[in-house]
C-alpha atoms as a PDB file:
ATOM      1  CA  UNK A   1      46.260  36.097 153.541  1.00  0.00           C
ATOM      2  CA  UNK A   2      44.093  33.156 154.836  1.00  0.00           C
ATOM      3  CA  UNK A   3      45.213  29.281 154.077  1.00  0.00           C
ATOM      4  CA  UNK A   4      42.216  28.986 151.789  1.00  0.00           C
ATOM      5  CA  UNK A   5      42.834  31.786 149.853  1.00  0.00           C
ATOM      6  CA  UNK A   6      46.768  30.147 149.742  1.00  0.00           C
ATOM      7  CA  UNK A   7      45.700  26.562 148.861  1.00  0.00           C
ATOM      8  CA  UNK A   8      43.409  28.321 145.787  1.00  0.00           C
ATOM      9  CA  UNK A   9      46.366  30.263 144.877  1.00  0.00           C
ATOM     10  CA  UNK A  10      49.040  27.497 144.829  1.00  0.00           C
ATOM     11  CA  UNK A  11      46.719  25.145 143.097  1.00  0.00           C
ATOM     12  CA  UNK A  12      46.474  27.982 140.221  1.00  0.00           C
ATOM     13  CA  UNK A  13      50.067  28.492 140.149  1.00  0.00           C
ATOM     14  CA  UNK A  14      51.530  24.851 140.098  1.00  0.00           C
ATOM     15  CA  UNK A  15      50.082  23.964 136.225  1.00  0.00           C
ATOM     16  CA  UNK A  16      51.120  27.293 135.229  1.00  0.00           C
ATOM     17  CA  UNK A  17      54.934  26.218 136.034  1.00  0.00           C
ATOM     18  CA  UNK A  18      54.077  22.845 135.284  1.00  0.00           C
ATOM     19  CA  UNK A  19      53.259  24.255 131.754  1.00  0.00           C
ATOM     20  CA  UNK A  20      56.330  26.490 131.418  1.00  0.00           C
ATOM     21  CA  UNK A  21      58.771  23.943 132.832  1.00  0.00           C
ATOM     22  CA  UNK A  22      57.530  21.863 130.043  1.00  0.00           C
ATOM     23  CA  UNK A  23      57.238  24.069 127.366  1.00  0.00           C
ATOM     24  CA  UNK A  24      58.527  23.104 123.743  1.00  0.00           C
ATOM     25  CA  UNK A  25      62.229  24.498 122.787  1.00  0.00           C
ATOM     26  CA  UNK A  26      62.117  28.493 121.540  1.00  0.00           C
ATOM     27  CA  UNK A  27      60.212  28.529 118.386  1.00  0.00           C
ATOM     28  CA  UNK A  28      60.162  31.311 116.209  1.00  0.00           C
ATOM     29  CA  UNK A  29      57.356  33.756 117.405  1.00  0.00           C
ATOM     30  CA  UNK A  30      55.461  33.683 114.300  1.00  0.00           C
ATOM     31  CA  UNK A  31      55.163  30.259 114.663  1.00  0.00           C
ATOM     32  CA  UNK A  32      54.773  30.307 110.466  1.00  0.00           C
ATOM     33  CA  UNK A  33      57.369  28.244 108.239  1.00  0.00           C
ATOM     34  CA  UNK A  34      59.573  29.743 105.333  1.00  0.00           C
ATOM     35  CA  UNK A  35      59.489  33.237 104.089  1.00  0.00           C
ATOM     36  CA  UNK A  36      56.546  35.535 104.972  1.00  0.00           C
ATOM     37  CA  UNK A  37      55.882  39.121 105.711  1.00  0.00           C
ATOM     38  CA  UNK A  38      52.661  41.139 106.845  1.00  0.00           C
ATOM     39  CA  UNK A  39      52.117  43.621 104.413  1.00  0.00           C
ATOM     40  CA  UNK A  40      50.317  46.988 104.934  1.00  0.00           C
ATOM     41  CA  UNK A  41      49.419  49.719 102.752  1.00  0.00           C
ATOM     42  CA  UNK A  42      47.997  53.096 104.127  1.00  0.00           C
ATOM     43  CA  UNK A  43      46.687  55.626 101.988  1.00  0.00           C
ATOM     44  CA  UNK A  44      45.908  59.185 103.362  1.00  0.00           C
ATOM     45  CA  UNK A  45      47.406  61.153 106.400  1.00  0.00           C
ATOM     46  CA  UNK A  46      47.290  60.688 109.897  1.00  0.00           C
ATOM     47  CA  UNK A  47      43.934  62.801 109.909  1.00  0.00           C
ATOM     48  CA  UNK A  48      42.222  60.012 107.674  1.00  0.00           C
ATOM     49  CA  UNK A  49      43.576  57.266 106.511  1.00  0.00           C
ATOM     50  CA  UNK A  50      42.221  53.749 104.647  1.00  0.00           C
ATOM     51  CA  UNK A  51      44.834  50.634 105.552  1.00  0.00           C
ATOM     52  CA  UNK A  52      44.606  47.481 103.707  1.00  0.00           C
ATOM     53  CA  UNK A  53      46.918  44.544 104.417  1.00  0.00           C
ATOM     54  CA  UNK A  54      47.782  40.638 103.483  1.00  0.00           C
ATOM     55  CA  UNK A  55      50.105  37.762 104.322  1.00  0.00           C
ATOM     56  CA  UNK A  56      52.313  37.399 101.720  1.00  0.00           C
ATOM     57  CA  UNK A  57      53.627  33.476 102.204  1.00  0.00           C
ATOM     58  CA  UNK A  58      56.577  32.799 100.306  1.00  0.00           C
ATOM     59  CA  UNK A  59      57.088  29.005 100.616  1.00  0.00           C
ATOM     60  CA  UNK A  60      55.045  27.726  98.256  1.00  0.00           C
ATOM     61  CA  UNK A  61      53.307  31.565  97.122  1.00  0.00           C
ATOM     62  CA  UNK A  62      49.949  32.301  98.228  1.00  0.00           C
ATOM     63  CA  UNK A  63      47.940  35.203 100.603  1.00  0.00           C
ATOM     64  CA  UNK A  64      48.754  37.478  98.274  1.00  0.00           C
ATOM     65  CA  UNK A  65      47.346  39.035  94.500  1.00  0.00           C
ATOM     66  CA  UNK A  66      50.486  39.116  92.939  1.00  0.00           C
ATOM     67  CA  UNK A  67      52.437  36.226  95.266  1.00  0.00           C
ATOM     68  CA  UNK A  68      54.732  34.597  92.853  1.00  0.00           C
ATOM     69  CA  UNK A  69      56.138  37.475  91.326  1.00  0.00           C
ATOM     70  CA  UNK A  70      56.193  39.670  95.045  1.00  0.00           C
ATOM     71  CA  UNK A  71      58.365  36.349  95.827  1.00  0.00           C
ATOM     72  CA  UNK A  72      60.525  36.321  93.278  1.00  0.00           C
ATOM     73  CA  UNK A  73      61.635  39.874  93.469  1.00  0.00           C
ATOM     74  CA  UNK A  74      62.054  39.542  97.066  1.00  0.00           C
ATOM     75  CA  UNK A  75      64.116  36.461  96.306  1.00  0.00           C
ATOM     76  CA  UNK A  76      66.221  38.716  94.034  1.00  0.00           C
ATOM     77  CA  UNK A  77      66.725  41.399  96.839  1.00  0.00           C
ATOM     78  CA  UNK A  78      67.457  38.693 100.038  1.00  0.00           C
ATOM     79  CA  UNK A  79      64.452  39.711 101.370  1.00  0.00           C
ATOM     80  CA  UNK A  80      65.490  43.672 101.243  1.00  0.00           C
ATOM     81  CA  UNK A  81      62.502  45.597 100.494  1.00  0.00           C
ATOM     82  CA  UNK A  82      64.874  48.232  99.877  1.00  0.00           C
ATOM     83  CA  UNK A  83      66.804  46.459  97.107  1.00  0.00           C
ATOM     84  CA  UNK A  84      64.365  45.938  95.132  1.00  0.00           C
ATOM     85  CA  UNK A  85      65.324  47.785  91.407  1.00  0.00           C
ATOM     86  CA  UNK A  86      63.383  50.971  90.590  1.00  0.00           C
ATOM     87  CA  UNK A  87      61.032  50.162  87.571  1.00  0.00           C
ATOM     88  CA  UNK A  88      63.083  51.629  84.955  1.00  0.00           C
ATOM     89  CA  UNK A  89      60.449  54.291  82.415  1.00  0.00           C
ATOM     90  CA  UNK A  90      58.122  54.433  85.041  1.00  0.00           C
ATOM     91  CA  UNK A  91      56.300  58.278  84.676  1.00  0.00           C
ATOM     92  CA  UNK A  92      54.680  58.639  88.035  1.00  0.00           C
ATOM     93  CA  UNK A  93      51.444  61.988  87.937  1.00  0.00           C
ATOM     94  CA  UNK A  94      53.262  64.643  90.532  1.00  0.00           C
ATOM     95  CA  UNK A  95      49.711  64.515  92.533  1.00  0.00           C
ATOM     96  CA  UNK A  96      50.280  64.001  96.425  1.00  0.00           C
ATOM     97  CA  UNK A  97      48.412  61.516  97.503  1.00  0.00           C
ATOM     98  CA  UNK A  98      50.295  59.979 100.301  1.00  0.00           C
ATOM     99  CA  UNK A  99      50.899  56.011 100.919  1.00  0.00           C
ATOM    100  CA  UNK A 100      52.721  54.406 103.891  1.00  0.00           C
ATOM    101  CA  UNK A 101      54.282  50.906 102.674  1.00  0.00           C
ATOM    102  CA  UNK A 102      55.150  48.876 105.928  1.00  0.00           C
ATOM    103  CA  UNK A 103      55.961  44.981 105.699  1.00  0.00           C
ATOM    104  CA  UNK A 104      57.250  42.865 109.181  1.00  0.00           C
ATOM    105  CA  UNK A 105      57.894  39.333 109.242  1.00  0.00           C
ATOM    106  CA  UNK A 106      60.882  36.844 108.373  1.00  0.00           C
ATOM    107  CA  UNK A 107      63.161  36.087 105.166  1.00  0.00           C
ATOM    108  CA  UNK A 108      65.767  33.391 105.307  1.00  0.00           C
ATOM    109  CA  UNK A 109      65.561  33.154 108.969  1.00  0.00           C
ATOM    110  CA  UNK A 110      66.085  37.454 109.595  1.00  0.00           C
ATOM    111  CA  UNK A 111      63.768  39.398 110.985  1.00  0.00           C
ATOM    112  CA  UNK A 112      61.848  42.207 108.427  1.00  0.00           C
ATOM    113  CA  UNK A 113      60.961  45.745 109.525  1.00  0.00           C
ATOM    114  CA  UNK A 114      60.031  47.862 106.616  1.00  0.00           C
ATOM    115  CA  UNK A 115      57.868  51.374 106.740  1.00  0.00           C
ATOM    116  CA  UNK A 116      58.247  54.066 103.950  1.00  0.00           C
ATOM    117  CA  UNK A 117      55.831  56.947 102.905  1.00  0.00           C
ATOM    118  CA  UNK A 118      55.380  57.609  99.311  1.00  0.00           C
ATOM    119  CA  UNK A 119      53.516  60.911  97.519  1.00  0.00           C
ATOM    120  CA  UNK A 120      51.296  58.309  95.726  1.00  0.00           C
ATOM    121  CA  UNK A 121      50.661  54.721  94.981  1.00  0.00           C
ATOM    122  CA  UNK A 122      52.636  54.884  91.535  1.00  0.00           C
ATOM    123  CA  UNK A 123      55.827  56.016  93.309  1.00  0.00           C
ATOM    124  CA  UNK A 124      55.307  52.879  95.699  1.00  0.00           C
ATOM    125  CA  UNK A 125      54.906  50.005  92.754  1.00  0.00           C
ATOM    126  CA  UNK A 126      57.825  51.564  91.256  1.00  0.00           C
ATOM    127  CA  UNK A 127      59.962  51.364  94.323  1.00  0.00           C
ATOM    128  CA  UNK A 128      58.618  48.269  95.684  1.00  0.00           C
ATOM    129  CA  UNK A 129      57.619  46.111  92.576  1.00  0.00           C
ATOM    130  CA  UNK A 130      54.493  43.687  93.025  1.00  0.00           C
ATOM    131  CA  UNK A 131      55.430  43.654  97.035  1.00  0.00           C
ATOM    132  CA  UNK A 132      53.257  46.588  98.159  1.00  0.00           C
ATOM    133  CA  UNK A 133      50.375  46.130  94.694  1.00  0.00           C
ATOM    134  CA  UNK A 134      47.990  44.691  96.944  1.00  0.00           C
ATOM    135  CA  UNK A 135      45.557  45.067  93.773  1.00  0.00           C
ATOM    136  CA  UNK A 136      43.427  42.041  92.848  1.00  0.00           C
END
C-alpha cells in the first residue's frame, strides 16, 4: 500500500474510533420510550399476499385505530399477545381466508416476538382483541 493511500486511510479511521470510543452508554435499540410494538397483519398466502402494519405506542396511546383499548388488554396480559382472553360468543364464518398476525417490539422492558396464522380475520380479533384490528 503507498503512504498516501495510508495517511487517507488513517485519517478515515481515527473519527470513526473517536466516535465509538465516545459513544453514549447501551441504549435500547429501538431507541423508543415505554411500551410499543410493530404490528403487522398479512392477509393471503405466500403466493399473494396484502400486509398492512402500525406502531402501536403504549405510553401515552397513539399510532394505532384502536390504541387505548389494544393497550389496555395488553396491559391485562403483561404484554403476552398470547394471553390475551378469547372473545367469549364470538361465531367466526368457517371460510379460509388466511391472516398472519406478527407484532415485535418491547413491554415492560422484555423483548416481543409474536407471529401466528389464522383461517380468517374474525378468528384473529377473537384471539388477539383490538391488538391485530388494524381497522380505522
Amino acid at each position: 500500500m503507498t503512504t498516501p493511500l495510508r495517511v487517507i486511510r488513517a485519517a478515515l479511521l481515527v473519527p470513526l474510533a473517536l466516535l465509538l470510543a465516545g459513544a453514549a452508554p447501551a441504549s435500547p435499540r429501538h431507541g423508543l420510550p415505554g411500551n410499543w410494538l410493530r404490528l403487522a397483519v398479512t392477509r393471503g398466502d405466500a403466493r399473494s399476499s396484502d400486509t398492512r402494519g402500525v406502531l402501536l405506542l403504549c405510553d401515552p396511546p397513539r399510532g394505532h385505530a384502536h390504541a387505548a383499548r389494544a393497550c389496555r388488554q395488553l396491559a391485562a396480559a403483561g404484554g403476552d399477545i398470547g394471553r390475551i382472553p378469547r372473545r367469549s360468543g364470538t361465531m367466526c364464518p368457517m371460510i379460509y381466508a388466511p391472516v398472519t398476525a406478527s407484532a415485535h417490539g418491547a413491554w415492560n422492558g422484555r423483548r416481543v416476538d409474536y407471529t401466528r396464522a389464522f383461517s380468517n380475520s374474525c378468528a384473529m380479533k377473537a384471539e388477539t382483541g383490538a391488538v391485530f384490528d388494524l381497522s380505522s
